[in-house]
Protein backbone atom coordinates (compact mmCIF):
# COMPACT_ATOMS: atom_id res chain seq x y z
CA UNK A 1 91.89 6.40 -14.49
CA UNK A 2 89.77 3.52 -14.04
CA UNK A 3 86.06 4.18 -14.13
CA UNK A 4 83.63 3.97 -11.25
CA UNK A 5 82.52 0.04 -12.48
CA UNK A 6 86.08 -0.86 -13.36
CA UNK A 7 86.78 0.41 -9.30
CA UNK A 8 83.73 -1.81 -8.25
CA UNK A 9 84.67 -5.01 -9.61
CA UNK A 10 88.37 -4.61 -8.39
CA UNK A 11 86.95 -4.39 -5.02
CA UNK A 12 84.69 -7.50 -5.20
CA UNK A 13 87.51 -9.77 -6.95
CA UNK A 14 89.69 -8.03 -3.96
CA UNK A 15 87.06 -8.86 -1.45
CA UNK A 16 86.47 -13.00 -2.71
CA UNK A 17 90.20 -13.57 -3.06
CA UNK A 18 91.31 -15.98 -0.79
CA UNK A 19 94.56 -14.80 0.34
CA UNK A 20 92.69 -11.33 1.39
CA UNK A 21 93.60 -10.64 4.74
CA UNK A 22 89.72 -10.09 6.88
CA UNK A 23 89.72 -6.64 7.08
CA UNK A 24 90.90 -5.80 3.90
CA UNK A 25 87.98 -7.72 2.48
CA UNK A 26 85.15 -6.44 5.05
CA UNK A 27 86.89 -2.58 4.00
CA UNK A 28 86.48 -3.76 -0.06
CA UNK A 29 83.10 -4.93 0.18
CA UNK A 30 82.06 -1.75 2.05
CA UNK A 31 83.78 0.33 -0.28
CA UNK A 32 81.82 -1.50 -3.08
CA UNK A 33 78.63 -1.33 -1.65
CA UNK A 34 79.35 2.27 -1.05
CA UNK A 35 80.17 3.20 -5.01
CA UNK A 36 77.06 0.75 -6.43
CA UNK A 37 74.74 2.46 -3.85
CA UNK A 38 76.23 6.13 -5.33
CA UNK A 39 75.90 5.39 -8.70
CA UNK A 40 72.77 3.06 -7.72
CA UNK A 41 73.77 -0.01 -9.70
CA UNK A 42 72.80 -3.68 -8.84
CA UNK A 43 74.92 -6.06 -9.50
CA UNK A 44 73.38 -7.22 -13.48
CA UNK A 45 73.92 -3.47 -14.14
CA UNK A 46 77.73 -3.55 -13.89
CA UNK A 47 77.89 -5.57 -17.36
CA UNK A 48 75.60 -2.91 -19.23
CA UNK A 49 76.96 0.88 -18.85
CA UNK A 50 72.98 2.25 -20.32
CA UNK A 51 72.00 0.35 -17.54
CA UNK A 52 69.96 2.83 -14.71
CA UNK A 53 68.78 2.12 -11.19
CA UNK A 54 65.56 1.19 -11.10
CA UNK A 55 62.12 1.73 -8.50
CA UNK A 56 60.43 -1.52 -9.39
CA UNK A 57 60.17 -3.60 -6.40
CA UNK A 58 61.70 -7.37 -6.62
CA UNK A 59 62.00 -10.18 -4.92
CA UNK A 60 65.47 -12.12 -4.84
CA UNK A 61 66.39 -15.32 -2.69
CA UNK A 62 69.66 -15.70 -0.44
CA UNK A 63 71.17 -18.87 0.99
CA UNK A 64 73.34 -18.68 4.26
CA UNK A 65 74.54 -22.03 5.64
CA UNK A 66 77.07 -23.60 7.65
CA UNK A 67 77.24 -22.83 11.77
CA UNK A 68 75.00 -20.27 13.51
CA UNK A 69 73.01 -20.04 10.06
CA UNK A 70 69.74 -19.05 11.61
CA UNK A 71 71.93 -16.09 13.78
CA UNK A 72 73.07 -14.80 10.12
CA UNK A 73 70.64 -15.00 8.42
CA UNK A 74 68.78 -12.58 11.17
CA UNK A 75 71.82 -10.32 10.66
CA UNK A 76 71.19 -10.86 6.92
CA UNK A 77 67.43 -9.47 7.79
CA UNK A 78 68.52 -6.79 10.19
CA UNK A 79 71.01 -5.30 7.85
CA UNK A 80 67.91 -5.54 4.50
CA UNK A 81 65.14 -3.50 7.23
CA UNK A 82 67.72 -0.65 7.37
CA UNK A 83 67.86 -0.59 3.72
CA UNK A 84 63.83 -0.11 3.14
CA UNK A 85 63.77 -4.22 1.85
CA UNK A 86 61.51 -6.67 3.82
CA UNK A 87 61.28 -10.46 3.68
CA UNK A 88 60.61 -13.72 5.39
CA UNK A 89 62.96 -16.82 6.27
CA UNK A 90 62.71 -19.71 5.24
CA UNK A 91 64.50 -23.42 5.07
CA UNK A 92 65.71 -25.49 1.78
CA UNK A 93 66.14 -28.83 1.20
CA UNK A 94 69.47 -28.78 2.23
CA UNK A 95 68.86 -27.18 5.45
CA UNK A 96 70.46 -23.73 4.83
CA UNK A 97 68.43 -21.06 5.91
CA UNK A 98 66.87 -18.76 3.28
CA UNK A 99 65.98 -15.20 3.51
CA UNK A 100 63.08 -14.24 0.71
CA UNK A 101 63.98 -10.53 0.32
CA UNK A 102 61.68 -7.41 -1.38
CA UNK A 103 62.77 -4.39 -2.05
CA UNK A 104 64.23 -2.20 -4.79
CA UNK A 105 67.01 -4.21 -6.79
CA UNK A 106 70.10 -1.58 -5.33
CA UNK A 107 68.80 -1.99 -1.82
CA UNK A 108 68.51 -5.72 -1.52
CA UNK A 109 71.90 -5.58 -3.36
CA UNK A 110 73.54 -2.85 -1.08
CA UNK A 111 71.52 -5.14 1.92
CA UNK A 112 73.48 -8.45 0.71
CA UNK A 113 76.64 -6.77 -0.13
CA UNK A 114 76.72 -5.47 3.63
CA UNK A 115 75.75 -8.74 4.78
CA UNK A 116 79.01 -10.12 2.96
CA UNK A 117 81.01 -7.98 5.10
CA UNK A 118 79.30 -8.21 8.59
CA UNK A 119 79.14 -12.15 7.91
CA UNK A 120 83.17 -12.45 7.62
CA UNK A 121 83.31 -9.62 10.23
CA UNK A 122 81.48 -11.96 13.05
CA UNK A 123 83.21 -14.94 11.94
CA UNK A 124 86.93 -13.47 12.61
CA UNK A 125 85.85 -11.86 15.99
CA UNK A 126 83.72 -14.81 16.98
CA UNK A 127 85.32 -15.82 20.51
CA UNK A 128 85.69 -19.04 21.91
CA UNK A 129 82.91 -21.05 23.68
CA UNK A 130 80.00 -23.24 23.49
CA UNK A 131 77.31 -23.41 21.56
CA UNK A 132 74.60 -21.62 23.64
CA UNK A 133 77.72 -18.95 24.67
CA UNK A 134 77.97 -18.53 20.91
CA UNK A 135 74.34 -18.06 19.86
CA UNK A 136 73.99 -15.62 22.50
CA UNK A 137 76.90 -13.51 20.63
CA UNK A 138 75.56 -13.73 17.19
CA UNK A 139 72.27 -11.94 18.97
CA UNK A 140 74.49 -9.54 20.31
CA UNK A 141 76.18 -9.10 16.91
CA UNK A 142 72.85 -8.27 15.38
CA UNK A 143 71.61 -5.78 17.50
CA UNK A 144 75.11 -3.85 17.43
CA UNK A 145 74.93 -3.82 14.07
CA UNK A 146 71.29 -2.53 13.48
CA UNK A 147 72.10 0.17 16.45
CA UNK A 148 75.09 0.89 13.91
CA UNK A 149 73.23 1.06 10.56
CA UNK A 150 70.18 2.61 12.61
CA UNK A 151 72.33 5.91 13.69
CA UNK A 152 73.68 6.28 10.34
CA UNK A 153 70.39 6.21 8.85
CA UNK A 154 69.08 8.72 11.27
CA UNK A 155 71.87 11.54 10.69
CA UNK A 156 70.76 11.17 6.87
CA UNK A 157 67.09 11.47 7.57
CA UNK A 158 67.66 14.79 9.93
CA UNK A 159 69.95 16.31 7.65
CA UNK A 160 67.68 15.56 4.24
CA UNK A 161 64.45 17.19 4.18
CA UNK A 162 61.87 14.67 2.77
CA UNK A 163 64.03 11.81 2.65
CA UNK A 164 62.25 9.97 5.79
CA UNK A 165 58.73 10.08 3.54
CA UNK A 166 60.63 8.68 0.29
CA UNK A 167 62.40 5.36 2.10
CA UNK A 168 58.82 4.87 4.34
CA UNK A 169 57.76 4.94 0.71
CA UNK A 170 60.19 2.37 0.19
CA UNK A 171 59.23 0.15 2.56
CA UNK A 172 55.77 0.20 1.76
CA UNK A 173 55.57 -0.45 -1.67
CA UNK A 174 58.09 -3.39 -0.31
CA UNK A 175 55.75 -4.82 1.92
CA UNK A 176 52.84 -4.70 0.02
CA UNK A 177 54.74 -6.43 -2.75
CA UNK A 178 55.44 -9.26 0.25
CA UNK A 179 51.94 -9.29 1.20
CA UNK A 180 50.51 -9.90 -2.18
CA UNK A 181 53.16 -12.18 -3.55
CA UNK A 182 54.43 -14.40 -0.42
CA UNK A 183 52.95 -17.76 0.86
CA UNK A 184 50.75 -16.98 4.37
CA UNK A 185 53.37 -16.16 6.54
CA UNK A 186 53.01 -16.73 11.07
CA UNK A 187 54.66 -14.44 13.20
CA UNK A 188 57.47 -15.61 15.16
CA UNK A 189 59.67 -15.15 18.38
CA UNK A 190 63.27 -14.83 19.15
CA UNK A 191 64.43 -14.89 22.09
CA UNK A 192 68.10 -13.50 23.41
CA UNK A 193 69.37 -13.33 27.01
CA UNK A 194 70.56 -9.20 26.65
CA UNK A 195 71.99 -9.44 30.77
CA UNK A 196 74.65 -11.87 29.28
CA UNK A 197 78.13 -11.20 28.73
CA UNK A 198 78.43 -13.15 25.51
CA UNK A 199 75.23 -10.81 24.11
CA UNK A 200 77.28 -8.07 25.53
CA UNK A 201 79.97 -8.80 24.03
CA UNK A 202 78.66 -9.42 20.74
CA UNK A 203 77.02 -6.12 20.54
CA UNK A 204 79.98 -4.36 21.36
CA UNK A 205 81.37 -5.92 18.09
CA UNK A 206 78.76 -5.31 16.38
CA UNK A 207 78.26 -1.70 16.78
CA UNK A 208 82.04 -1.09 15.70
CA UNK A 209 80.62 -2.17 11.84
CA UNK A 210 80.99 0.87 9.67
CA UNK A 211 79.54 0.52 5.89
CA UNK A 212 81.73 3.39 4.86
CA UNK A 213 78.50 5.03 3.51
CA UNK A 214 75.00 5.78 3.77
CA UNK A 215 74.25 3.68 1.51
CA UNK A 216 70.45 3.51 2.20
CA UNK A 217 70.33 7.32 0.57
CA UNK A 218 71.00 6.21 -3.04
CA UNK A 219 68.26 7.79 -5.37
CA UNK A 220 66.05 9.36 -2.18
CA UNK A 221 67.38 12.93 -3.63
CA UNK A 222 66.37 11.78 -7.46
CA UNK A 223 62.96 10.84 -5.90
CA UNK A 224 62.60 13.92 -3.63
CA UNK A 225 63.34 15.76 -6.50
């Protein structure tokens, strides 16, 4: 029987193969990102079994480019708040976008891994139409999504005593991590047409993402204890 970190890196090779039909790979990456948010692993730790999840907050830096970037990257950010990380975008050289995440080293992980899956999820379902029509969706997409991850998150909070104070906790010692670390950061302003049909429609998809898990609760009952 193959053990728990032999089962997670079938699922990621399963997940980047190319001939991996969409679904398959948005079900393998959940799956995944369900078992390293159980055991609370981050990806370096799969390659050293004495290896144990850590509370340290860090900071880690992902790239999302290609169409819509600034939309995914805002699901990328959506997706990291519901898993007690906080961050700031950003722009490279190259003109991908750039999300600067904090957090505990399993959350941003479980946050990214997620992201994996939502990002090929919105890029199968993505209809037809132009550019602004498009944008408007991705919006959409993101608030289905965090409506989806929110709920989830929710259930595990009313049914675990304690655990709402452990990942406010979280965030905290996130943000002040951000605050003391980061370049001055302004405030900014998105704005999405939510009467629209293509924001309508987008939200619709995105509220039919299911991570398979909770995966935000990994170590809250180690910490509560």
């Amino acid at each position: 029987m193959k053990s728990y970190k032999e089962r997670i890196h079938a699922l990621l090779a399963l997940a980047q193969h190319p001939n991996t039909p969409q679904a398959e790979a948005e079900t393998a990456l959940a799956m995944a990102s369900k078992l390293m948010q159980k055991h609370g692993l981050s990806n370096d730790d799969l390659d050293d079994p004495t290896a144990e999840a850590s509370v340290e907050v860090v900071m880690r830096i992902h790239r999302v480019s290609g169409p819509y970037r600034v939309r995914r990257v805002n699901v990328l950010n959506a997706i990291a708040l519901m898993h007690s990380c906080i961050g700031y975008r950003d722009f490279d050289d190259d003109n991908s976008c750039v999300m600067v995440l904090y957090g505990r080293e399993a959350d941003i992980t479980a946050a990214y891994t997620l992201f994996c899956a939502a990002d090929l999820m919105g890029a199968r379902l993505l209809p037809r139409g132009n550019r602004t029509w498009r944008t408007e969706w991705w919006n959409g997409f993101q608030r289905g999504i965090q409506e989806a991850l929110q709920s989830a998150r929710n259930e595990f909070v009313s049914e675990t005593p304690g655990a709402g104070l452990v990942l406010a906790d979280r965030m905290t010692r996130a943000r002040d991590e951000m605050r003391a670390s980061a370049p001055p950061l302004r405030g900014g302003y998105s704005y999405a047409d939510t009467s629209s049909s293509a924001y309508s429609s987008g939200k619709s998809a995105g509220q039919g993402f299911s991570t398979g898990s909770r995966s935000f609760t990994s170590g809250v009952k180690g910490e509560l204890g």
